[in-house]
N, C-alpha and C. Protein backbone atom coordinates (compact mmCIF):
# COMPACT_ATOMS: atom_id res chain seq x y z
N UNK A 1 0.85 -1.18 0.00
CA UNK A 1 0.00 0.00 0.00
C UNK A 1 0.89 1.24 0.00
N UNK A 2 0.48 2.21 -0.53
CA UNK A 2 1.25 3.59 -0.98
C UNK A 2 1.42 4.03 0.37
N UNK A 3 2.03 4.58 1.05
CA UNK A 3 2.06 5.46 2.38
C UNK A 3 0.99 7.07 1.81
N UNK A 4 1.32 7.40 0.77
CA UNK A 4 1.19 9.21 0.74
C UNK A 4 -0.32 8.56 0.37
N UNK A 5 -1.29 7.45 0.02
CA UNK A 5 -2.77 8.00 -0.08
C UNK A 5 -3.41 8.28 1.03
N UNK A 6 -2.74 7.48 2.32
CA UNK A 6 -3.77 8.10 3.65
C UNK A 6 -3.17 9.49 4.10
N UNK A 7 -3.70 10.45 4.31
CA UNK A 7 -3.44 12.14 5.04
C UNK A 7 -4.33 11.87 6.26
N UNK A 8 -3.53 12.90 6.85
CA UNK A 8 -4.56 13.11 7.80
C UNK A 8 -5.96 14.13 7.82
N UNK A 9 -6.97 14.37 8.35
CA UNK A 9 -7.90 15.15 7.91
C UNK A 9 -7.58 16.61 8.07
N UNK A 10 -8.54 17.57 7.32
CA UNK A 10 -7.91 18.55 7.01
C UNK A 10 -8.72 19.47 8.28
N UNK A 11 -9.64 19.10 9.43
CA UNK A 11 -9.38 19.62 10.27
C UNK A 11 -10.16 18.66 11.95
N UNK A 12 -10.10 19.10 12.89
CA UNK A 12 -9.90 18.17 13.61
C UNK A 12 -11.24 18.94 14.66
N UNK A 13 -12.29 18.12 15.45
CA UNK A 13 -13.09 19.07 15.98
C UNK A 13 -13.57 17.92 17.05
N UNK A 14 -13.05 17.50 18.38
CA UNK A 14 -13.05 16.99 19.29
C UNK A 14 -14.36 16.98 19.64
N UNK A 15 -15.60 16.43 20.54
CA UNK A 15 -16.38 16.80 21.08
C UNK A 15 -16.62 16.31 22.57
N UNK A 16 -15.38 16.47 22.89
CA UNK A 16 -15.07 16.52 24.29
C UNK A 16 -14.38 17.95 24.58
N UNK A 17 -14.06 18.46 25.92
CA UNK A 17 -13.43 19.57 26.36
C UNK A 17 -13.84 20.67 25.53
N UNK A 18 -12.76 21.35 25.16
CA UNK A 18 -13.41 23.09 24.90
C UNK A 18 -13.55 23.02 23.41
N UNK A 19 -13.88 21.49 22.82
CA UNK A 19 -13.91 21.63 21.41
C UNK A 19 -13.41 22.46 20.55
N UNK A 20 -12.09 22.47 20.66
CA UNK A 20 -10.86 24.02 19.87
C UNK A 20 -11.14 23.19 18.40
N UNK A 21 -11.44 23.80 17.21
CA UNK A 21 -11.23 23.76 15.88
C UNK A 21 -9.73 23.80 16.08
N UNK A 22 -9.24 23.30 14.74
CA UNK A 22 -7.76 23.36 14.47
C UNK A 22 -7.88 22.60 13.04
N UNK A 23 -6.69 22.96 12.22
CA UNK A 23 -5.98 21.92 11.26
C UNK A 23 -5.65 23.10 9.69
N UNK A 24 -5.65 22.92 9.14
CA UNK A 24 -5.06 24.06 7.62
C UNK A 24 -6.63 24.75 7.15
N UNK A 25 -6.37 25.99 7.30
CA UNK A 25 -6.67 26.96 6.37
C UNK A 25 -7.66 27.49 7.67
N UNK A 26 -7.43 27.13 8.71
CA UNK A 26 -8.39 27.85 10.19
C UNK A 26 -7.85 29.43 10.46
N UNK A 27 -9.09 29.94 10.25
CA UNK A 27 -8.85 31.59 10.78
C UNK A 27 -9.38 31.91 12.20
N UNK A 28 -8.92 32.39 13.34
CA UNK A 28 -9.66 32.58 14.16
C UNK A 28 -9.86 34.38 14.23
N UNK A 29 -10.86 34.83 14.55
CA UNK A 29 -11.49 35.93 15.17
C UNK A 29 -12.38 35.93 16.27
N UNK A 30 -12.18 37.27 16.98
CA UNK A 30 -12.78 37.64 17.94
C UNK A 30 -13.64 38.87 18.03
N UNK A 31 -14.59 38.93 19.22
CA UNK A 31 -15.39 39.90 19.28
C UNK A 31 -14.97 39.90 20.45
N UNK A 32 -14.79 41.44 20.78
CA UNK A 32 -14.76 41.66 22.22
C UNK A 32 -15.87 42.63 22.84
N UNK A 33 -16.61 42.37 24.24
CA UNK A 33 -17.86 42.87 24.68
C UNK A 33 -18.20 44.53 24.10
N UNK A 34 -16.91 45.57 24.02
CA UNK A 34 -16.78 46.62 24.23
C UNK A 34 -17.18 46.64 22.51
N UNK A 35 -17.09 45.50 21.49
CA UNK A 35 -17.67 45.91 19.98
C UNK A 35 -19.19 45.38 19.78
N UNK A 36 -19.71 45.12 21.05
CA UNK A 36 -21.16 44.77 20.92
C UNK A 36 -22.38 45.98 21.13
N UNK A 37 -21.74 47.20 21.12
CA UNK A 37 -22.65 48.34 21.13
C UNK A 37 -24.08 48.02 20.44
N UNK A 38 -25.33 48.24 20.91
CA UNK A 38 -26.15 48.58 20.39
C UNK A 38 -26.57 47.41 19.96
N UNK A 39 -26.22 46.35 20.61
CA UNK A 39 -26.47 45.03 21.03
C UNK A 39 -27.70 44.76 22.36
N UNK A 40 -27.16 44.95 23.63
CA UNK A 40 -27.09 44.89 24.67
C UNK A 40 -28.55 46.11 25.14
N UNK A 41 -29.61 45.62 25.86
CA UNK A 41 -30.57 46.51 26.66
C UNK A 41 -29.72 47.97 27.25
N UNK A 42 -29.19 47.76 28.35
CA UNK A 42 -28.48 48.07 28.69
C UNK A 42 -26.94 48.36 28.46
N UNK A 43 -26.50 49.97 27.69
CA UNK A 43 -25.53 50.86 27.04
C UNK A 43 -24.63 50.55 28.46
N UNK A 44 -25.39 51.40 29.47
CA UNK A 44 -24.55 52.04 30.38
C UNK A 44 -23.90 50.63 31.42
N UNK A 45 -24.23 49.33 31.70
CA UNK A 45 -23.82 48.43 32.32
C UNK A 45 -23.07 47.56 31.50
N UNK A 46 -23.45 47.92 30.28
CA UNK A 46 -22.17 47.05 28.98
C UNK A 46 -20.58 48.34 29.38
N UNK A 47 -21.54 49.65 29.44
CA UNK A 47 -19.88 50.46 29.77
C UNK A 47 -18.94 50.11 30.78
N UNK A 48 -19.55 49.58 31.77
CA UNK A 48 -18.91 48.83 33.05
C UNK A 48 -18.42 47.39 32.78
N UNK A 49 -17.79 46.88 31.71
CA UNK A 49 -17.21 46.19 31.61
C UNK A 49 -15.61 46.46 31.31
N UNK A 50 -14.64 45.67 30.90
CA UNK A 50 -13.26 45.36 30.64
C UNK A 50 -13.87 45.87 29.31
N UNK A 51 -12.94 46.99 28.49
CA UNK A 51 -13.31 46.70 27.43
C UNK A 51 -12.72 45.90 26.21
N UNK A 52 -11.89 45.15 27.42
CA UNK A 52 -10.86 43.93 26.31
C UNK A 52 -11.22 42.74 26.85
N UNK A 53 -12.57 42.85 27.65
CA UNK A 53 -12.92 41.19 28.18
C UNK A 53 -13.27 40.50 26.55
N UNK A 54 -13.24 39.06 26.29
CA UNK A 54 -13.90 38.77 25.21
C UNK A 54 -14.92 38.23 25.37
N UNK A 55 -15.75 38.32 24.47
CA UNK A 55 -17.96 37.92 24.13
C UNK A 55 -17.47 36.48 23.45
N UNK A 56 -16.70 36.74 22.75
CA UNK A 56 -16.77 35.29 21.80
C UNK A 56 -15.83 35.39 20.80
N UNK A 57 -15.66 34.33 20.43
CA UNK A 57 -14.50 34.00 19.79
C UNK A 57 -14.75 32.92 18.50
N UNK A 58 -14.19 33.02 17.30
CA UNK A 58 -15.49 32.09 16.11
C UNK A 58 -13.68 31.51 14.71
N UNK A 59 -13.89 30.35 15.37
CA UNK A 59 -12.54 29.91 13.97
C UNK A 59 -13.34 29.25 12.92
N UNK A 60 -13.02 29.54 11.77
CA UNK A 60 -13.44 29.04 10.37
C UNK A 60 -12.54 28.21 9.44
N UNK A 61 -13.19 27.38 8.94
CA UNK A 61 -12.31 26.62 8.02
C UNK A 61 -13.43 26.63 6.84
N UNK A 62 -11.88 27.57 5.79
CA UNK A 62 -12.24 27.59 4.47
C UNK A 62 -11.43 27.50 3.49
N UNK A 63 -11.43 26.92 2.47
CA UNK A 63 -10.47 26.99 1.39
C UNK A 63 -10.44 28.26 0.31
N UNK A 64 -11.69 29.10 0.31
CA UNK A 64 -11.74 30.07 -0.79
C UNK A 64 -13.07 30.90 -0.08
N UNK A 65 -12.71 31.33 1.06
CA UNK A 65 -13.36 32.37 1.73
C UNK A 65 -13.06 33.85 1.25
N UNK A 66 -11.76 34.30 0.73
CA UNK A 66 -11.69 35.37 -0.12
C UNK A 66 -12.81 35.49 -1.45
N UNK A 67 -12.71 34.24 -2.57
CA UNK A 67 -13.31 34.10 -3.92
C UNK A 67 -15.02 34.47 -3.54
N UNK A 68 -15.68 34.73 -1.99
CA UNK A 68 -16.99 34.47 -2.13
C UNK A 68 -17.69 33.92 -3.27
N UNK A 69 -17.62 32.34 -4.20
CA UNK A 69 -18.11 31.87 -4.73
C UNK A 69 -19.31 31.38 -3.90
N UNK A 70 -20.59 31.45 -4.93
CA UNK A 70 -21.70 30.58 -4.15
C UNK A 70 -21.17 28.74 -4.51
N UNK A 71 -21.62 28.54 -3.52
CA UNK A 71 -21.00 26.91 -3.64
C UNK A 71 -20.20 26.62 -2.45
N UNK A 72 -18.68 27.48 -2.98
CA UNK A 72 -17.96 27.44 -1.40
C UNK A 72 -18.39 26.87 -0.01
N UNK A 73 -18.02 25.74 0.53
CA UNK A 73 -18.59 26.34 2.49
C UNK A 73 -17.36 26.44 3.49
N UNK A 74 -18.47 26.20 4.28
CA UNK A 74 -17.16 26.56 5.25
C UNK A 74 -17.51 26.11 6.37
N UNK A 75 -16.58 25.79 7.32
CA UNK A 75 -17.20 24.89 8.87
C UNK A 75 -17.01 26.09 9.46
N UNK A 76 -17.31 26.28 10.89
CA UNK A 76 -17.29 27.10 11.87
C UNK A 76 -17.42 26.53 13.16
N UNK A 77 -16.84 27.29 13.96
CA UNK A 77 -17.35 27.02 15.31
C UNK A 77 -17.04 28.83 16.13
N UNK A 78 -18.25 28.60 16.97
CA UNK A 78 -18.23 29.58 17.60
C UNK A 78 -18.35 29.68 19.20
N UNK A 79 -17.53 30.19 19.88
CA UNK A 79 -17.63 30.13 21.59
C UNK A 79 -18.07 30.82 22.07
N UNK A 80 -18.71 30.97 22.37
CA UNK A 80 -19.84 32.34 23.26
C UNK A 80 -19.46 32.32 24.98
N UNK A 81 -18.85 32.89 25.49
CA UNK A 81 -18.57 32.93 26.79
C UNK A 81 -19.60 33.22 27.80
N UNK A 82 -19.75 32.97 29.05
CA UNK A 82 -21.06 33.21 29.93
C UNK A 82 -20.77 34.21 30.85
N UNK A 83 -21.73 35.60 30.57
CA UNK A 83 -21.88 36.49 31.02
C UNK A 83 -23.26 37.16 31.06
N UNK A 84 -22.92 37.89 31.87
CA UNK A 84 -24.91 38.85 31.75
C UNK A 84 -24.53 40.07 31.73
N UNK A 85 -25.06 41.03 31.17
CA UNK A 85 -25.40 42.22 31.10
C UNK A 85 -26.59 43.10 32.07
N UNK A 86 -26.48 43.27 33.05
CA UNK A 86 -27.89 43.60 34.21
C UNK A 86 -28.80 42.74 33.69
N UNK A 87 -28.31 41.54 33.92
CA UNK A 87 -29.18 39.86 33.59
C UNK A 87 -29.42 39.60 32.34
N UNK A 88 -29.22 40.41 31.47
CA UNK A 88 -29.40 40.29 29.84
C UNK A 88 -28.14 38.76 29.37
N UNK A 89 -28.95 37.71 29.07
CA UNK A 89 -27.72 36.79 28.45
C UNK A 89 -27.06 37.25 27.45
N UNK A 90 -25.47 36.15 27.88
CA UNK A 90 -24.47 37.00 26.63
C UNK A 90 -25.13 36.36 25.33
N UNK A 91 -24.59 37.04 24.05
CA UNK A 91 -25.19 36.53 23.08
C UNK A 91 -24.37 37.08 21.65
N UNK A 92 -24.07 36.88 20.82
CA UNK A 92 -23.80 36.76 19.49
C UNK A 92 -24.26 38.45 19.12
N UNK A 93 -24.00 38.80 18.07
CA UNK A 93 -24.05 39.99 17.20
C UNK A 93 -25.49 39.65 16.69
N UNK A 94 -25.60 38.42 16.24
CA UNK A 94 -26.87 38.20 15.20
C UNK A 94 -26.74 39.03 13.82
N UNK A 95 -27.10 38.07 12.90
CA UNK A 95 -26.84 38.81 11.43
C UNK A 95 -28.30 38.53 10.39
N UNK A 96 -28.38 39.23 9.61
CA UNK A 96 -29.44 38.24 8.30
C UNK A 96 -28.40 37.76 7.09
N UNK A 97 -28.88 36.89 6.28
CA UNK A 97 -28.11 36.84 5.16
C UNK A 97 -28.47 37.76 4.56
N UNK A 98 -27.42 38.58 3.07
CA UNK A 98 -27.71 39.22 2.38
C UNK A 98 -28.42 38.67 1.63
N UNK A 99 -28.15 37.36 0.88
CA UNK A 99 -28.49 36.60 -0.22
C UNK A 99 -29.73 35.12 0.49
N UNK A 100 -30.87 35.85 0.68
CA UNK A 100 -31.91 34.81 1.69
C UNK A 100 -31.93 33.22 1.33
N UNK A 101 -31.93 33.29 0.09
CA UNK A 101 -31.42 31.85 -0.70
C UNK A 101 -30.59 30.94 0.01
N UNK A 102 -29.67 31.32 1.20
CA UNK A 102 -28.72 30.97 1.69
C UNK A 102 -29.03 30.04 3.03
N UNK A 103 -28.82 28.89 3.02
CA UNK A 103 -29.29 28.51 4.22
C UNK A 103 -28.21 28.04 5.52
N UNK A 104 -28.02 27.75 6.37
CA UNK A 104 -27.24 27.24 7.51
C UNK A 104 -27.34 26.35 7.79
N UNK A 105 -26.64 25.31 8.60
CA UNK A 105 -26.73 24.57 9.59
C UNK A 105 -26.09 25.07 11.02
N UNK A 106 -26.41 24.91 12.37
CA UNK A 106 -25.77 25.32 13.49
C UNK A 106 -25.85 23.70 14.25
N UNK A 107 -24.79 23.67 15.20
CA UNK A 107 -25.03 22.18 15.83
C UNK A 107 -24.03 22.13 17.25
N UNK A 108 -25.03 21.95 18.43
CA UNK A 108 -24.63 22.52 19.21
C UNK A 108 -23.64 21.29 19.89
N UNK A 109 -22.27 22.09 20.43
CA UNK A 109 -21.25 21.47 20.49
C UNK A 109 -21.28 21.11 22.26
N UNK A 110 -21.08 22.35 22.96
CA UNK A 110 -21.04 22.04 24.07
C UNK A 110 -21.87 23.38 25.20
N UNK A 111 -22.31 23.45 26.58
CA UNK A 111 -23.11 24.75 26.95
C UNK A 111 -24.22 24.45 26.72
N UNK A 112 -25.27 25.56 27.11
CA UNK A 112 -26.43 25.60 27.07
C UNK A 112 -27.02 26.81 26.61
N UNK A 113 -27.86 27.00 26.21
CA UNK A 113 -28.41 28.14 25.48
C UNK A 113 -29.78 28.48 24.25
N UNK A 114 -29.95 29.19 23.22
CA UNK A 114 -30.63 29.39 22.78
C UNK A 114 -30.29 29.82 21.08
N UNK A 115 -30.51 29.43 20.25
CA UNK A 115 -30.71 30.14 19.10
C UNK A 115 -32.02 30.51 18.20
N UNK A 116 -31.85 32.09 18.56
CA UNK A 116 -33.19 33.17 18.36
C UNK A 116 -33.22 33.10 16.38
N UNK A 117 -34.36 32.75 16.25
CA UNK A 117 -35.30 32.84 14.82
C UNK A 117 -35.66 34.34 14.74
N UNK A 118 -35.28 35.12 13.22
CA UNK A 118 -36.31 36.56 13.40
C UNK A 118 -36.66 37.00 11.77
N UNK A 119 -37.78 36.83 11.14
CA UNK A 119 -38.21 36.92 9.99
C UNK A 119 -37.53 38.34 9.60
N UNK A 120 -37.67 39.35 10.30
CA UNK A 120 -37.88 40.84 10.29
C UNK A 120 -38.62 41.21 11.27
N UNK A 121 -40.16 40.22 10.61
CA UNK A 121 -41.44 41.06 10.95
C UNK A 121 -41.61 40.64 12.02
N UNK A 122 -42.69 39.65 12.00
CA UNK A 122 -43.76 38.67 13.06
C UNK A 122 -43.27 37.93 13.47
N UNK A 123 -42.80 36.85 12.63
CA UNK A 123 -42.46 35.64 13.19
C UNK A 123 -40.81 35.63 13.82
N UNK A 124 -41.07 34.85 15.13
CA UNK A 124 -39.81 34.82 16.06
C UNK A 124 -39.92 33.88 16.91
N UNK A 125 -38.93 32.62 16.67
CA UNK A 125 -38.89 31.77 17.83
C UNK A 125 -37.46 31.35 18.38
N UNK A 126 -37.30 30.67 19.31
CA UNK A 126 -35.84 30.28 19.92
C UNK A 126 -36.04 29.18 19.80
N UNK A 127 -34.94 28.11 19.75
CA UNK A 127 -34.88 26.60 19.77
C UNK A 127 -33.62 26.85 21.28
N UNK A 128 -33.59 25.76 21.88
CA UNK A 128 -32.67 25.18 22.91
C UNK A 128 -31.53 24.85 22.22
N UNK A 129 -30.15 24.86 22.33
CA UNK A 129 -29.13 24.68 21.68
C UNK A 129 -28.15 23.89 23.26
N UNK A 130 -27.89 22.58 22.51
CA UNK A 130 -27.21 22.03 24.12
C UNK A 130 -25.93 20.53 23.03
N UNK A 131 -25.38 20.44 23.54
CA UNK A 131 -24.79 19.07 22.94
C UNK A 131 -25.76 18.14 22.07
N UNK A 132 -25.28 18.10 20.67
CA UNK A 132 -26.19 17.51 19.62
C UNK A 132 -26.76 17.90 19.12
N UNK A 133 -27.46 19.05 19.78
CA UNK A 133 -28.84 19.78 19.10
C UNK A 133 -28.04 20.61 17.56
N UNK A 134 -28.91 20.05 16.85
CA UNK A 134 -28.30 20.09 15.30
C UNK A 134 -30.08 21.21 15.21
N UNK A 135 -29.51 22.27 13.94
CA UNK A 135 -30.66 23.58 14.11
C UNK A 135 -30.36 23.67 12.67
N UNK A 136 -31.31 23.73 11.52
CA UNK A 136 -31.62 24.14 10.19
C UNK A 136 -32.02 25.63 10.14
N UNK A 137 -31.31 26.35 9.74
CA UNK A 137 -31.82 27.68 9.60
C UNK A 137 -31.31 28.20 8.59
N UNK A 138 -32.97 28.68 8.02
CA UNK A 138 -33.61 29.11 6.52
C UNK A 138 -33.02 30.54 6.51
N UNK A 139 -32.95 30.71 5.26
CA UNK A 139 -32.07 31.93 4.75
C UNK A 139 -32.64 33.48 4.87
N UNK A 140 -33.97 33.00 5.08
CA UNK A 140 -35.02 34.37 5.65
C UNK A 140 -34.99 34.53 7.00
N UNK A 141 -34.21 34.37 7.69
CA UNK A 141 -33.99 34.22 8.95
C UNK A 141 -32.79 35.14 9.49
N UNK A 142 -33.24 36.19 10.46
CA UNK A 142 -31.85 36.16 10.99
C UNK A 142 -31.60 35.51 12.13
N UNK A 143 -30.91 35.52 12.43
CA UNK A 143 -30.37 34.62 14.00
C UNK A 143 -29.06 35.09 15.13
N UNK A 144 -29.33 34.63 16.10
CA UNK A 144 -28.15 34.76 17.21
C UNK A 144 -28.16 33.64 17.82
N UNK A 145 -27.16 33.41 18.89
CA UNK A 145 -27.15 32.49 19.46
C UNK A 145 -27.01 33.19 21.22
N UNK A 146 -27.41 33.15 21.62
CA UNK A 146 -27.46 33.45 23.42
C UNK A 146 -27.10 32.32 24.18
N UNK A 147 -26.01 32.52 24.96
CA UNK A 147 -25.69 31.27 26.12
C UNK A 147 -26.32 31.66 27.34
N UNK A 148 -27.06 30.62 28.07
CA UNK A 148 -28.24 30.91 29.36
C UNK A 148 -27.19 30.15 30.28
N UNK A 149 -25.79 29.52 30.16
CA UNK A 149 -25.74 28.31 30.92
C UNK A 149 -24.13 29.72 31.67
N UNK A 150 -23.48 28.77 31.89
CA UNK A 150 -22.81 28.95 32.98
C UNK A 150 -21.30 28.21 32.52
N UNK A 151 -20.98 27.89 31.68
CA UNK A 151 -19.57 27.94 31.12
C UNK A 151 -20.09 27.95 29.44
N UNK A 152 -18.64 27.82 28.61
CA UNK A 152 -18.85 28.55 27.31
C UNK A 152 -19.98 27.60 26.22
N UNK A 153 -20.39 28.46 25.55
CA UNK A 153 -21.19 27.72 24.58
C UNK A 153 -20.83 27.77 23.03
N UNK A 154 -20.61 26.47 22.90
CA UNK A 154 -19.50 25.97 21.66
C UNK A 154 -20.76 25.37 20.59
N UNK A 155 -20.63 26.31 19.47
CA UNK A 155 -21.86 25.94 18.35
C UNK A 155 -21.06 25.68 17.17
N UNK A 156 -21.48 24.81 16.36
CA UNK A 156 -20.35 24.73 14.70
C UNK A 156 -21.51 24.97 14.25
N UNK A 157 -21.15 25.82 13.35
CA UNK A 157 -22.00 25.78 11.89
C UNK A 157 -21.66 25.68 10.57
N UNK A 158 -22.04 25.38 9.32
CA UNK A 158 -21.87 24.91 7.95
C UNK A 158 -22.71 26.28 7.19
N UNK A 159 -22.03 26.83 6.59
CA UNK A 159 -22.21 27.94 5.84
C UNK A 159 -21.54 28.37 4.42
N UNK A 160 -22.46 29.20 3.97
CA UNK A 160 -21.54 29.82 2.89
C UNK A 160 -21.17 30.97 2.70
N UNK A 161 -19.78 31.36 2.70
CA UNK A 161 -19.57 33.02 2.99
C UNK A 161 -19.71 33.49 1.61
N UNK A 162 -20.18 32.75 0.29
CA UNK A 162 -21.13 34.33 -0.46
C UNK A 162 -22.13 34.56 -0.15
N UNK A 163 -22.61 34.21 1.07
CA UNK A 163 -24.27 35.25 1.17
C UNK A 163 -23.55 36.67 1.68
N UNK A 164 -22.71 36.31 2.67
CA UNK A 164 -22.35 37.47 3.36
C UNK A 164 -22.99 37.50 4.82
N UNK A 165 -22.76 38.61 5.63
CA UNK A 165 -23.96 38.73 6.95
C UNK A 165 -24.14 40.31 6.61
N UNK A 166 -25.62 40.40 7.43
CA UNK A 166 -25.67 41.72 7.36
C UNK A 166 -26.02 42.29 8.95
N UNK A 167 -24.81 42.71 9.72
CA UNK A 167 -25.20 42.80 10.61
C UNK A 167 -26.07 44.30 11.28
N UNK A 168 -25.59 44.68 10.54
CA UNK A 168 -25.92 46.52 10.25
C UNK A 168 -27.88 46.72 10.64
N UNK A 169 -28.32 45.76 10.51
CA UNK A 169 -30.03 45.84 10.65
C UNK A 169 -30.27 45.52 11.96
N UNK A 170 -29.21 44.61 12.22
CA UNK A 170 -29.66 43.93 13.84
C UNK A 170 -29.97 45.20 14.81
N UNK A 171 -28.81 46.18 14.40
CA UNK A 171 -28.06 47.55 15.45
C UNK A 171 -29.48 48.15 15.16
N UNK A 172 -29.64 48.09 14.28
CA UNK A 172 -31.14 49.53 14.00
C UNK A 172 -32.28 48.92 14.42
N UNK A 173 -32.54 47.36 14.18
CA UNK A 173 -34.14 46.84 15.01
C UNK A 173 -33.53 46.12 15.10
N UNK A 174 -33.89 45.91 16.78
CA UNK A 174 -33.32 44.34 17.61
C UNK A 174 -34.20 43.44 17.33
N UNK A 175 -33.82 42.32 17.83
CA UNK A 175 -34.73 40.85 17.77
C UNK A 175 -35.92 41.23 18.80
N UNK A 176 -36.71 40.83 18.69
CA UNK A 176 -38.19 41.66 19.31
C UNK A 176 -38.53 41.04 20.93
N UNK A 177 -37.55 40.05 21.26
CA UNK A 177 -37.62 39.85 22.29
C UNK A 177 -35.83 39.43 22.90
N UNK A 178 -35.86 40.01 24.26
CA UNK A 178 -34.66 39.57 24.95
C UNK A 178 -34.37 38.66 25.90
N UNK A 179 -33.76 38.00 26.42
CA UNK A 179 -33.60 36.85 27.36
C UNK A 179 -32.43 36.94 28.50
N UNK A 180 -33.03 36.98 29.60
CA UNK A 180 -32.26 37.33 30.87
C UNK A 180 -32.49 36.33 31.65
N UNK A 181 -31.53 36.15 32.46
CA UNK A 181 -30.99 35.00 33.50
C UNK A 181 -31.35 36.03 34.79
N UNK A 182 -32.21 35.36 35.52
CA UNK A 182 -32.30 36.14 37.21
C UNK A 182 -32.83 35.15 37.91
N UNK A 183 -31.89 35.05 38.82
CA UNK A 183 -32.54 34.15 40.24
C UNK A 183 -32.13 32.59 39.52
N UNK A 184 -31.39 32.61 38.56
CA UNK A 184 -31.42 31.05 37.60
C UNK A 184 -32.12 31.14 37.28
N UNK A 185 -33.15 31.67 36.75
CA UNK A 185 -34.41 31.66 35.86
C UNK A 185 -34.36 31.85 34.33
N UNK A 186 -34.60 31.76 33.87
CA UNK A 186 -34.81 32.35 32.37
C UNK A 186 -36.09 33.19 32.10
N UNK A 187 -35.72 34.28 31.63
CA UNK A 187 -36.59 35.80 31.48
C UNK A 187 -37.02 35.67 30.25
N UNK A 188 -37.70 35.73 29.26
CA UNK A 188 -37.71 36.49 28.02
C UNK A 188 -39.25 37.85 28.03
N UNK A 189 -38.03 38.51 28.09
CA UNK A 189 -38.84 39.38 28.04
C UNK A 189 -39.16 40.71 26.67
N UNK A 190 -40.25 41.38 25.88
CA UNK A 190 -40.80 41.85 25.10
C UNK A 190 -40.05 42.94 24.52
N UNK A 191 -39.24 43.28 23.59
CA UNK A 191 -38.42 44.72 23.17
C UNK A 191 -39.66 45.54 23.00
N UNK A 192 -39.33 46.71 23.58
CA UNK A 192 -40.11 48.00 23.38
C UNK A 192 -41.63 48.60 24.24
């Protein structure tokens, strides 16, 4: 048998411990709390943070993430760290696709939490996101992911970076409802 036909895989995604992505062509980026403006209920108790604590942290594996070809995908994983905002759960930027055609997969790695559904208009729901929980989400959709739990919440998703995100709408109309942790409880409570 040839030695050079077996390789090893081209990336590696444990689902034990802090599930770290790794292997060729992985980019990592970060968000840190202090770039979640206009996110968050609460301006003035997001100001009372570190403003170099980090919200989350998201590595990608892609081969032609520059070319935005439709076709392209790309794996992801994303870590959402556990924090509150005057009880507001931490949570993701949330984006829409540009190109609605575009659909997702999210699949929850490790943590506990939520990923918020938002047409625009009317329709808005959350699914539970916990180890396994595998989430289909339609391209008319925008979404976030909120961690309710109490260490980090590790989500992969399967995407294609020519839709793009558009996060720019989230900042101007929020998701129509918010979700806060008090007393261990889970809040969701009504925007506006």
């Amino acid at each position: 048998m040839n030695e050079n036909i077996v390789k090893e895989p081209t990336g590696i995604l444990p689902f034990t411990g802090d599930c770290a992505l790794s292997g060729t062509n992985v980019v990592w980026r970060q968000k840190k709390i202090s770039e979640l403006k206009n996110i968050y209920k609460n301006e003035a108790a997001l100001a009372q943070f570190d403003p170099e604590q980090l919200a989350y942290k998201v590595a990608n594996q892609n081969y032609h993430r520059q070319d935005f070809v439709m076709g392209n995908l790309q794996w992801g994983v994303t870590y959402l760290n556990p924090y509150t905002v005057d009880g507001e759960c931490s949570m993701t930027h949330g984006h829409f696709h540009i190109d609605p055609c575009c659909d997702e997969y999210y699949y929850g790695l490790s943590g506990e939490g939520f990923l918020l559904f938002w047409d625009g208009k009317d329709d808005f729901f959350a699914q539970k996101v916990y180890p396994g929980s595998l989430h289909y989400i339609s391209g008319k959709y925008a979404h976030r992911i909120i961690n309710s739990g109490d260490t980090v919440l590790a989500v992969a998703a399967c995407s294609l970076p020519a839709t793009k995100q558009d996060h720019a709408i989230i900042e101007s109309r929020p998701f129509p409802y918010r979700c806060y942790k008090r007393g261990g409880k889970i809040e969701w409570v009504k925007e506006g």
